[in-house]
Protein backbone atom coordinates (compact mmCIF):
# COMPACT_ATOMS: atom_id res chain seq x y z
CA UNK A 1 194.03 89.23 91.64
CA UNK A 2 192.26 90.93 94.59
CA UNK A 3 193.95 91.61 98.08
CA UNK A 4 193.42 88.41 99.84
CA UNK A 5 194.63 86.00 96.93
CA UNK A 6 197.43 88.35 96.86
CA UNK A 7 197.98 88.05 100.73
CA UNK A 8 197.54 83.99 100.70
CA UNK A 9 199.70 83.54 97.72
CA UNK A 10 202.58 85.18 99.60
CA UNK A 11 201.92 83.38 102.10
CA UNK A 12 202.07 80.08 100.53
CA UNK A 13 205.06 80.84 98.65
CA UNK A 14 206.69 81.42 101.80
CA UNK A 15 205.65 78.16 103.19
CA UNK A 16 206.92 76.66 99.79
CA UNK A 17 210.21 78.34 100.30
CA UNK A 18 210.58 77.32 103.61
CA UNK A 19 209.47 73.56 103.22
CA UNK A 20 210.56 72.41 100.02
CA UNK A 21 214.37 71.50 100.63
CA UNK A 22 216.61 68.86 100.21
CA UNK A 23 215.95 67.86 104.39
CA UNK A 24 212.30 67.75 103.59
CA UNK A 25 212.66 65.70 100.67
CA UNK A 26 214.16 63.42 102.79
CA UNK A 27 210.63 62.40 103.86
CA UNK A 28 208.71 62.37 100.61
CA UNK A 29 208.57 59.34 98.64
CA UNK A 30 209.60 61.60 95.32
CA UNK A 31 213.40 60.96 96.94
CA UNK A 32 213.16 57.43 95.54
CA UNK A 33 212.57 58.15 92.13
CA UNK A 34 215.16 61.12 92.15
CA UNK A 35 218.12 58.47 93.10
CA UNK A 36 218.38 57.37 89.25
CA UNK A 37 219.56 58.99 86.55
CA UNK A 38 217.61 57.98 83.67
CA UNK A 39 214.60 59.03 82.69
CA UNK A 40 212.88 55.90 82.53
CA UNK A 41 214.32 54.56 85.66
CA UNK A 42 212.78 57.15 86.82
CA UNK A 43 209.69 56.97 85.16
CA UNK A 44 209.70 52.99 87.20
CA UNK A 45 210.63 54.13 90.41
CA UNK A 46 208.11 56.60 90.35
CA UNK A 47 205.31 54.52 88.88
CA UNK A 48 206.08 52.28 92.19
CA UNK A 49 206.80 54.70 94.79
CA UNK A 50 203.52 56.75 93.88
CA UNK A 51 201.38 53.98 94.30
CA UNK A 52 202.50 52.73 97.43
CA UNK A 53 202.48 56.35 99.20
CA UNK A 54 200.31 56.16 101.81
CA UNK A 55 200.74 55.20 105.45
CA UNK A 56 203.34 56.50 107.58
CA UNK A 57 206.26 57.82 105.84
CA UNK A 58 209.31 56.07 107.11
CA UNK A 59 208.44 52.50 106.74
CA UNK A 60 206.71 53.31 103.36
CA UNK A 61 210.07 54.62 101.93
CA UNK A 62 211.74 51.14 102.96
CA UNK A 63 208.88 49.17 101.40
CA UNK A 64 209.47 51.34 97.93
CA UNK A 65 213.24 50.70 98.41
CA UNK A 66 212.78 47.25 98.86
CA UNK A 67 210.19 46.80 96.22
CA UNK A 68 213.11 48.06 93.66
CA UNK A 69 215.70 46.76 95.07
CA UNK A 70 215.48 43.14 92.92
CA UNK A 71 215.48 45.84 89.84
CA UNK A 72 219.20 46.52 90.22
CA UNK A 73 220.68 50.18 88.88
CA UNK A 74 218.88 50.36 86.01
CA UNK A 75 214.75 49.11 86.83
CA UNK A 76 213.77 50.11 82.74
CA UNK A 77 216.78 48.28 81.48
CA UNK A 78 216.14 45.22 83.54
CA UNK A 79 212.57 44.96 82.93
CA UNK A 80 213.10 45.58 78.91
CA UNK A 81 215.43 42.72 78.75
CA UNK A 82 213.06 40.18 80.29
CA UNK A 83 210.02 38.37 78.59
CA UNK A 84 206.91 38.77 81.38
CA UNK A 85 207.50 34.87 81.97
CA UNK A 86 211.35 35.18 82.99
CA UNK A 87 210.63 38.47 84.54
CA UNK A 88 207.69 37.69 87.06
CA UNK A 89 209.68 34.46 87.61
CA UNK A 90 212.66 36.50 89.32
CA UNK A 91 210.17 39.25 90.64
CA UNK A 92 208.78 36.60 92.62
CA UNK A 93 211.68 35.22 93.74
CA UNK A 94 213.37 38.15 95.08
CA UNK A 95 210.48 40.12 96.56
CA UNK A 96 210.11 36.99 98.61
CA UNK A 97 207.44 37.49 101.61
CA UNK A 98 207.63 41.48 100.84
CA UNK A 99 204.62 43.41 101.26
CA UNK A 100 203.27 47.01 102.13
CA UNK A 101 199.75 47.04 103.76
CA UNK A 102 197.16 46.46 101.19
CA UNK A 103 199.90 45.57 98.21
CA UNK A 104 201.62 42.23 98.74
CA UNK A 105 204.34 40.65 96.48
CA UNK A 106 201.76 39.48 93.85
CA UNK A 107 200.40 42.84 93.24
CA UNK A 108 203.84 44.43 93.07
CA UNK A 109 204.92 41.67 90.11
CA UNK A 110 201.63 42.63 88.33
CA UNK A 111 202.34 46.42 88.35
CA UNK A 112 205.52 46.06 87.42
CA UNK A 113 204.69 44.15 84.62
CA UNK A 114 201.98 46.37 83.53
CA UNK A 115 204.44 48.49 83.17
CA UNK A 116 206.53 46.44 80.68
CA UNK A 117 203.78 45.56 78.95
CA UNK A 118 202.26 49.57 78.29
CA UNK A 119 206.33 49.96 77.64
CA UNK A 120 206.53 47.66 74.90
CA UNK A 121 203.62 48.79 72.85
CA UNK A 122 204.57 52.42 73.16
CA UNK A 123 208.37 52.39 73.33
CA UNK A 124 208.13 55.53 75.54
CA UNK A 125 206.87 54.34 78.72
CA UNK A 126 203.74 55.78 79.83
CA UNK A 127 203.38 59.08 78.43
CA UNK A 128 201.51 57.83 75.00
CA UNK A 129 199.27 56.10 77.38
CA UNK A 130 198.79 59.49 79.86
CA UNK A 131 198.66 62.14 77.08
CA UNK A 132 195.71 63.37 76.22
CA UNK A 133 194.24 63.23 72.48
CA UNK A 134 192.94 66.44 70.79
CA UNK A 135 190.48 67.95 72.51
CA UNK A 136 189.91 65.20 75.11
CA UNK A 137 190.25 65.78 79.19
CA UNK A 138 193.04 64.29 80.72
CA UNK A 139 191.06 62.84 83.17
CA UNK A 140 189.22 60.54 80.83
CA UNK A 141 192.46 59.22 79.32
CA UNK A 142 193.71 58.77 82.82
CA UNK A 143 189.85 56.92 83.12
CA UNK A 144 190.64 55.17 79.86
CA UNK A 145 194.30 53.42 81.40
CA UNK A 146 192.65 52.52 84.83
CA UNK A 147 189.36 50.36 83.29
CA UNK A 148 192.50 48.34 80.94
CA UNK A 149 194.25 47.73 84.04
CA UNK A 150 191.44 46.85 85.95
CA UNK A 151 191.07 43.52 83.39
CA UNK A 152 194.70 43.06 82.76
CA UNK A 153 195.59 42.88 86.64
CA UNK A 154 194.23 40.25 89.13
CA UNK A 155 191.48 41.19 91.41
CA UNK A 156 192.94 41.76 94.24
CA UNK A 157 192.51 43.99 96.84
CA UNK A 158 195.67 45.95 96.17
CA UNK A 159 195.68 46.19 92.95
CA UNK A 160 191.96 47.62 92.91
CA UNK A 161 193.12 50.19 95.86
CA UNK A 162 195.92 51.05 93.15
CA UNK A 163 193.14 51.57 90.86
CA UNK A 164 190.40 54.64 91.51
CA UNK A 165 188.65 56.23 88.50
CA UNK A 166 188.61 59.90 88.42
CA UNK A 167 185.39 60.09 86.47
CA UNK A 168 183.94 57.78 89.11
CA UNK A 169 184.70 60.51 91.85
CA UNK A 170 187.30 59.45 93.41
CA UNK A 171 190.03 61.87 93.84
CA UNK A 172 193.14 59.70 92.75
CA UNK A 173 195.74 61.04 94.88
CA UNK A 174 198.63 58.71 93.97
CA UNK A 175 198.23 58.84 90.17
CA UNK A 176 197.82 62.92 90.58
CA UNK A 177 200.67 62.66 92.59
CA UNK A 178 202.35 60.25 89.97
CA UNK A 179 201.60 62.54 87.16
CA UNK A 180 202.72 65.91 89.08
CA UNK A 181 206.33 64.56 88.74
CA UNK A 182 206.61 63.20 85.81
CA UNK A 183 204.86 66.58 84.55
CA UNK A 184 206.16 69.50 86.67
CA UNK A 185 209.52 70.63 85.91
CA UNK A 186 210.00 72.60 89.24
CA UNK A 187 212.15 71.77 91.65
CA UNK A 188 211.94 68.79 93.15
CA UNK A 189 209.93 67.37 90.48
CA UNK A 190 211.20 65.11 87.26
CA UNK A 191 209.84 67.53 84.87
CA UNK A 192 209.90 63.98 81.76
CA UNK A 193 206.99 64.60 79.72
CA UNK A 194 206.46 67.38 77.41
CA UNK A 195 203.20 66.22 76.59
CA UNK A 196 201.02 67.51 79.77
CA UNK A 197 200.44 70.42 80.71
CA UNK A 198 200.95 71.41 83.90
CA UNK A 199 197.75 73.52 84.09
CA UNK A 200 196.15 70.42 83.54
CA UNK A 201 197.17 68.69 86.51
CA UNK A 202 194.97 67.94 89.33
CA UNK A 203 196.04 68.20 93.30
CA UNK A 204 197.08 65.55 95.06
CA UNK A 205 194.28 64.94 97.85
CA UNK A 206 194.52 63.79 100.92
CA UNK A 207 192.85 63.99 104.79
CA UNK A 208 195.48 66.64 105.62
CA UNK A 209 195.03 69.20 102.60
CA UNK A 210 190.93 68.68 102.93
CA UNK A 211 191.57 70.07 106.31
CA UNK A 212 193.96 72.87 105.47
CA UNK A 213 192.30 73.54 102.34
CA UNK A 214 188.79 74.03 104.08
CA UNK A 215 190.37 76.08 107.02
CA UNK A 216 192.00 79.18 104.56
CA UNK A 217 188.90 78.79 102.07
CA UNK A 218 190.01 76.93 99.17
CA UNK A 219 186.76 74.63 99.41
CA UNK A 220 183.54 74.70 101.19
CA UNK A 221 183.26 70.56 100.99
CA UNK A 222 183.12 68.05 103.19
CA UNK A 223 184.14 64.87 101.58
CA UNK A 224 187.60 64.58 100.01
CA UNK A 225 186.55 62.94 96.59
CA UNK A 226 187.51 64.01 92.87
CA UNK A 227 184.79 67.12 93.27
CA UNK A 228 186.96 68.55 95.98
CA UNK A 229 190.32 68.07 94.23
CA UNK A 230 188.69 70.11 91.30
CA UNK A 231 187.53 72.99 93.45
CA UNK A 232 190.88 73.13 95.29
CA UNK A 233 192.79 72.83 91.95
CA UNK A 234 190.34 75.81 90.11
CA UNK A 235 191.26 77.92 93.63
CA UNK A 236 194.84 77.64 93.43
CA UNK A 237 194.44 78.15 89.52
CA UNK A 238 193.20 81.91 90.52
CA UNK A 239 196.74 82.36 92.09
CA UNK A 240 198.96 80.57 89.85
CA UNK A 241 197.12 79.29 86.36
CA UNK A 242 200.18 77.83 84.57
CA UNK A 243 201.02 75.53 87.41
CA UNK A 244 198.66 75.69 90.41
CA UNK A 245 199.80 72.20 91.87
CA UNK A 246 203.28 74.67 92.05
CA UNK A 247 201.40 76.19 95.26
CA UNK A 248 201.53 72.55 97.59
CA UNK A 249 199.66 72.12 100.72
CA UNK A 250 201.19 69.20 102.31
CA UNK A 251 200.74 69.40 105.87
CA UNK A 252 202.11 66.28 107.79
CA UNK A 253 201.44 66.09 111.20
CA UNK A 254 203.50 63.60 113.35
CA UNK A 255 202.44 60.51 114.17
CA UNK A 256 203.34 59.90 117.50
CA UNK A 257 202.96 63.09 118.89
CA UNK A 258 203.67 62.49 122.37
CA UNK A 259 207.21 61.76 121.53
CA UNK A 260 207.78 65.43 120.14
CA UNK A 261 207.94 68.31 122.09
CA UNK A 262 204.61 69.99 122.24
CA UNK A 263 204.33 72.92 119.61
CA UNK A 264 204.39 76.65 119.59
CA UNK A 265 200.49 77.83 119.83
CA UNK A 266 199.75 77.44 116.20
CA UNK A 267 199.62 80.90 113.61
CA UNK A 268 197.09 80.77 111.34
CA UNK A 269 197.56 81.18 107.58
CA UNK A 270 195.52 83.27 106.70
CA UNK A 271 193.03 84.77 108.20
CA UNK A 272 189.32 83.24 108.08
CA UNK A 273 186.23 84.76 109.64
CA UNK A 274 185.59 83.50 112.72
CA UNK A 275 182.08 83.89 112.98
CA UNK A 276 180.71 82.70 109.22
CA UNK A 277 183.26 80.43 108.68
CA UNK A 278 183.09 81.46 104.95
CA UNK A 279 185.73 83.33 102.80
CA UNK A 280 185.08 86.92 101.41
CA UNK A 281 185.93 87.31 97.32
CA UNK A 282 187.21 84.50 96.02
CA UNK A 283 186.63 82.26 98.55
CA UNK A 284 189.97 81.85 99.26
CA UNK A 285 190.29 84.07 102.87
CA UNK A 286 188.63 86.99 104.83
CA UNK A 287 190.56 90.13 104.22
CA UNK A 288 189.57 91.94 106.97
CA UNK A 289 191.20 89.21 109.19
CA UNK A 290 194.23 89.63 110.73
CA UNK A 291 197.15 87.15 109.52
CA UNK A 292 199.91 87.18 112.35
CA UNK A 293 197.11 87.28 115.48
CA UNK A 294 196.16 84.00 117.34
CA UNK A 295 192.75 85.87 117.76
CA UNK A 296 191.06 86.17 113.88
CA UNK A 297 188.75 88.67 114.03
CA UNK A 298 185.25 89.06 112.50
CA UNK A 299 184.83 90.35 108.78
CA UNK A 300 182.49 92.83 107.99
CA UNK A 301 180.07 91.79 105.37
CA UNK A 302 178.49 88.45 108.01
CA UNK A 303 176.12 88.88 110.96
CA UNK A 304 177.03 91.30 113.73
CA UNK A 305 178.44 89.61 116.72
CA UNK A 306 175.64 89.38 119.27
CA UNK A 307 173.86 87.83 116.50
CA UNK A 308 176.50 85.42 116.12
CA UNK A 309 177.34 84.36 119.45
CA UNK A 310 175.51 80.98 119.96
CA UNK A 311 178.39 79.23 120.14
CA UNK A 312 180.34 77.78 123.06
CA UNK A 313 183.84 79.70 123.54
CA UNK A 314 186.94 77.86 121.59
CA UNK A 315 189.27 76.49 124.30
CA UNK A 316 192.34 77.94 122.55
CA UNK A 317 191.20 81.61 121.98
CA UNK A 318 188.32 82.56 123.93
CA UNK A 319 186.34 83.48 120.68
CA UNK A 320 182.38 82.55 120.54
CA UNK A 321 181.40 81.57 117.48
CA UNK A 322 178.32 80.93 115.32
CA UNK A 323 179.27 77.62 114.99
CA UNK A 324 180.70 75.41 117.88
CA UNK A 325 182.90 72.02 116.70
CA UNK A 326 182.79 69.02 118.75
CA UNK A 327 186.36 69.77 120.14
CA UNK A 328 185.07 72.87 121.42
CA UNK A 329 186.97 74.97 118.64
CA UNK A 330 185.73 77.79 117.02
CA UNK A 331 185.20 78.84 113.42
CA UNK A 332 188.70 79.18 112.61
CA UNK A 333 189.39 76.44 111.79
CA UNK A 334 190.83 73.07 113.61
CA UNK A 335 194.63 73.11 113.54
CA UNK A 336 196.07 69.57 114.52
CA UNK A 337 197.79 71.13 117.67
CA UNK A 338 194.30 72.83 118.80
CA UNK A 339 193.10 69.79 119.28
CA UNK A 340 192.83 69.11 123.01
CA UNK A 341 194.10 66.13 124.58
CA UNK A 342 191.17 64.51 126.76
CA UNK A 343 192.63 63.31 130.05
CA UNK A 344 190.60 60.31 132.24
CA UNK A 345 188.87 62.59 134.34
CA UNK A 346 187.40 64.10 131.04
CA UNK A 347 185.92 60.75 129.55
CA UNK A 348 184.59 59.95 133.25
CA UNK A 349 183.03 63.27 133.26
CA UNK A 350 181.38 62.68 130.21
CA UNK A 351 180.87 59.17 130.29
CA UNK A 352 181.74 58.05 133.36
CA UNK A 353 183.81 55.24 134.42
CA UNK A 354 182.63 51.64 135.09
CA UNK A 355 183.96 51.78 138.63
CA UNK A 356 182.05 55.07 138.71
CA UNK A 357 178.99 53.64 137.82
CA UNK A 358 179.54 50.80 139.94
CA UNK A 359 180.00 53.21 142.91
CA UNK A 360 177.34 55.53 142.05
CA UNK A 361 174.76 52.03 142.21
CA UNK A 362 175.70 50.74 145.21
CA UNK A 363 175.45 54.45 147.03
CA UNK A 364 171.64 53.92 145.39
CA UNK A 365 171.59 50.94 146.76
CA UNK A 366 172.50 51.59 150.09
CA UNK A 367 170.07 55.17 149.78
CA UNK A 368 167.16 52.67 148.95
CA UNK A 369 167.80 50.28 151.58
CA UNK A 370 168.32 53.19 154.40
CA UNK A 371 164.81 54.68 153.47
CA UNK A 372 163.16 51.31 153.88
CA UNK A 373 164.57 50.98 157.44
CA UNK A 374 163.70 54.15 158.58
């Protein structure tokens, strides 16, 4: 392992030290699942609250929460001891008018009964149905479980949203998600099934690790799809290759921003050139950059800076670079604090107001009509 993956795997061990604890977990949907005891309550919980893990956090966790709620104590117990008639037929009645975005109450009976039903024929839960056969990728058994449950369960929007194929290209965040706790035994993770390896496991992808992940290097994509997931996951395997979903980039910025007080200017990770925008060895951050400055520097090996400078100047540090953003930020990336916060007199400068333009005609008007007097 050269210098930099050495540098940037300290680095985000620290930020794995310092974010995953029991007050963070508060805010992850994993604290669900980790409420029961047995395994395959568990294994229920989590099939539910991975699925349903998107939007903002809070109100998510209540709609998981609710969702299990009509499941009592024990959600495998109660779901083994119903047929799928008597079982939907209390489902329905206690999930009532509950629903979650794209997933309603009929989509949440289906899954749940999906469930029973894989349950049933394997006696294990899902971890026959998730484990790979000899020599085959655990994405295509993954592909192999979604195209049954794409004919088993109703068309409906939710359920299809609950149902991306990895070897279609998408990236499957919920189900990586879902099979990252089941399969890591790490704290906070479940750690069940024996069966996966944990080197085989995919990252979780979303909006905010594309961002971070293209900011210190891990990816030069633009698109967050399976073929990103891949190239972040083969990255992080460089640093750790027994678990590399161990190293977690889960950045969550706030919703609501204005209702927080405004940040500390923002550090960057690690260092990334700030006039190429590309990494140096394995793509994974510059090492002639300099971690703890607001400032990164320029590495060596990329154009000279005069060369470079055709840029306009970042409105956080002052640094021209090659390669200007929109926001007027340079190569360094685009932390969510950077961004600035366009006031009225900037969209009127740029745009310009309808009572501006409304002014700015009649002044014509009035120009035109003085010139035909005179």
């Amino acid at each position: 392992m050269g210098t930099a993956a050495t540098a940037l795997k300290a680095r985000l061990d620290a930020l794995c030290r310092q974010y995953d604890t029991p007050p963070a977990l508060v805010q992850d949907p994993l604290s669900v699942p980790l409420t029961y005891a047995a395994p395959l309550d568990r294994e229920v919980a989590a099939f539910v609250a991975a699925h349903l893990a998107y939007g903002r956090v809070a109100p998510m966790i209540r709609a998981v929460r609710a969702a299990l709620a009509p499941l009592s104590a024990h959600p495998a117990d109660w779901l083994r001891q119903r047929t799928p008639v008597e079982a939907a037929r209390e489902l329905t009645l206690g999930f009532g008018a509950w629903c979650w975005r794209f997933h309603t109450a009929p989509d949440l009976v289906a899954w749940l009964l999906a469930w029973q039903r894989l349950d049933q024929e394997s006696g294990q839960g899902l971890e026959p149905h998730l484990a790979p056969r000899k020599g085959e990728a655990a994405d295509l058994t993954l592909s192999r479980l979604v195209q049954r449950l794409r004919l088993e369960l109703p068309p409906t929007y939710g359920s299809r949203f609950s149902l991306p194929d990895p070897l279609e290209g998408a990236a499957c965040k919920r189900w990586r998600m879902f099979l990252r706790w089941l399969v890591r035994s790490g704290w906070p993770d479940l750690g069940q099934w024996t069966s996966l390896s944990p080197s085989t496991l995919v990252i979780p992808l979303d909006t905010h690790v594309a961002r971070v992940s293209r900011f210190i290097g891990l990816t030069s994509r633009a698109t967050p799809d399976g073929r990103m997931a891949q190239e972040i996951t083969t990255a992080l395997a460089r640093l750790d290759a027994a678990d590399p979903p161990a190293l977690r980039l889960r950045p969550q910025p706030p919703r609501h921003p204005r209702r927080l007080p405004r940040p500390a200017p923002a550090q960057h990770v690690f260092g990334v050139c700030a006039v190429h925008r590309v990494s140096c060895g394995l793509q994974i951050g510059c090492a002639d950059s300099e971690i703890e400055k607001r400032k990164p520097s320029i590495c060596s090996p990329g154009p000279s800076a005069p060369e470079a400078q055709k840029g306009r100047a970042c409105h956080v540090c002052d640094q021209v670079g090659r390669r200007a953003e929109p926001s007027g930020l340079c190569g360094a990336g685009t932390h969510w604090e950077h961004m600035p916060v366009p006031t009225r007199e900037d969209a009127v400068r740029a745009m310009g107001s309808p009572a501006l333009l409304r002014q700015r005609r009649k002044r014509a008007g009035l120009a035109t009509a003085l010139e035909t007097t005179t």
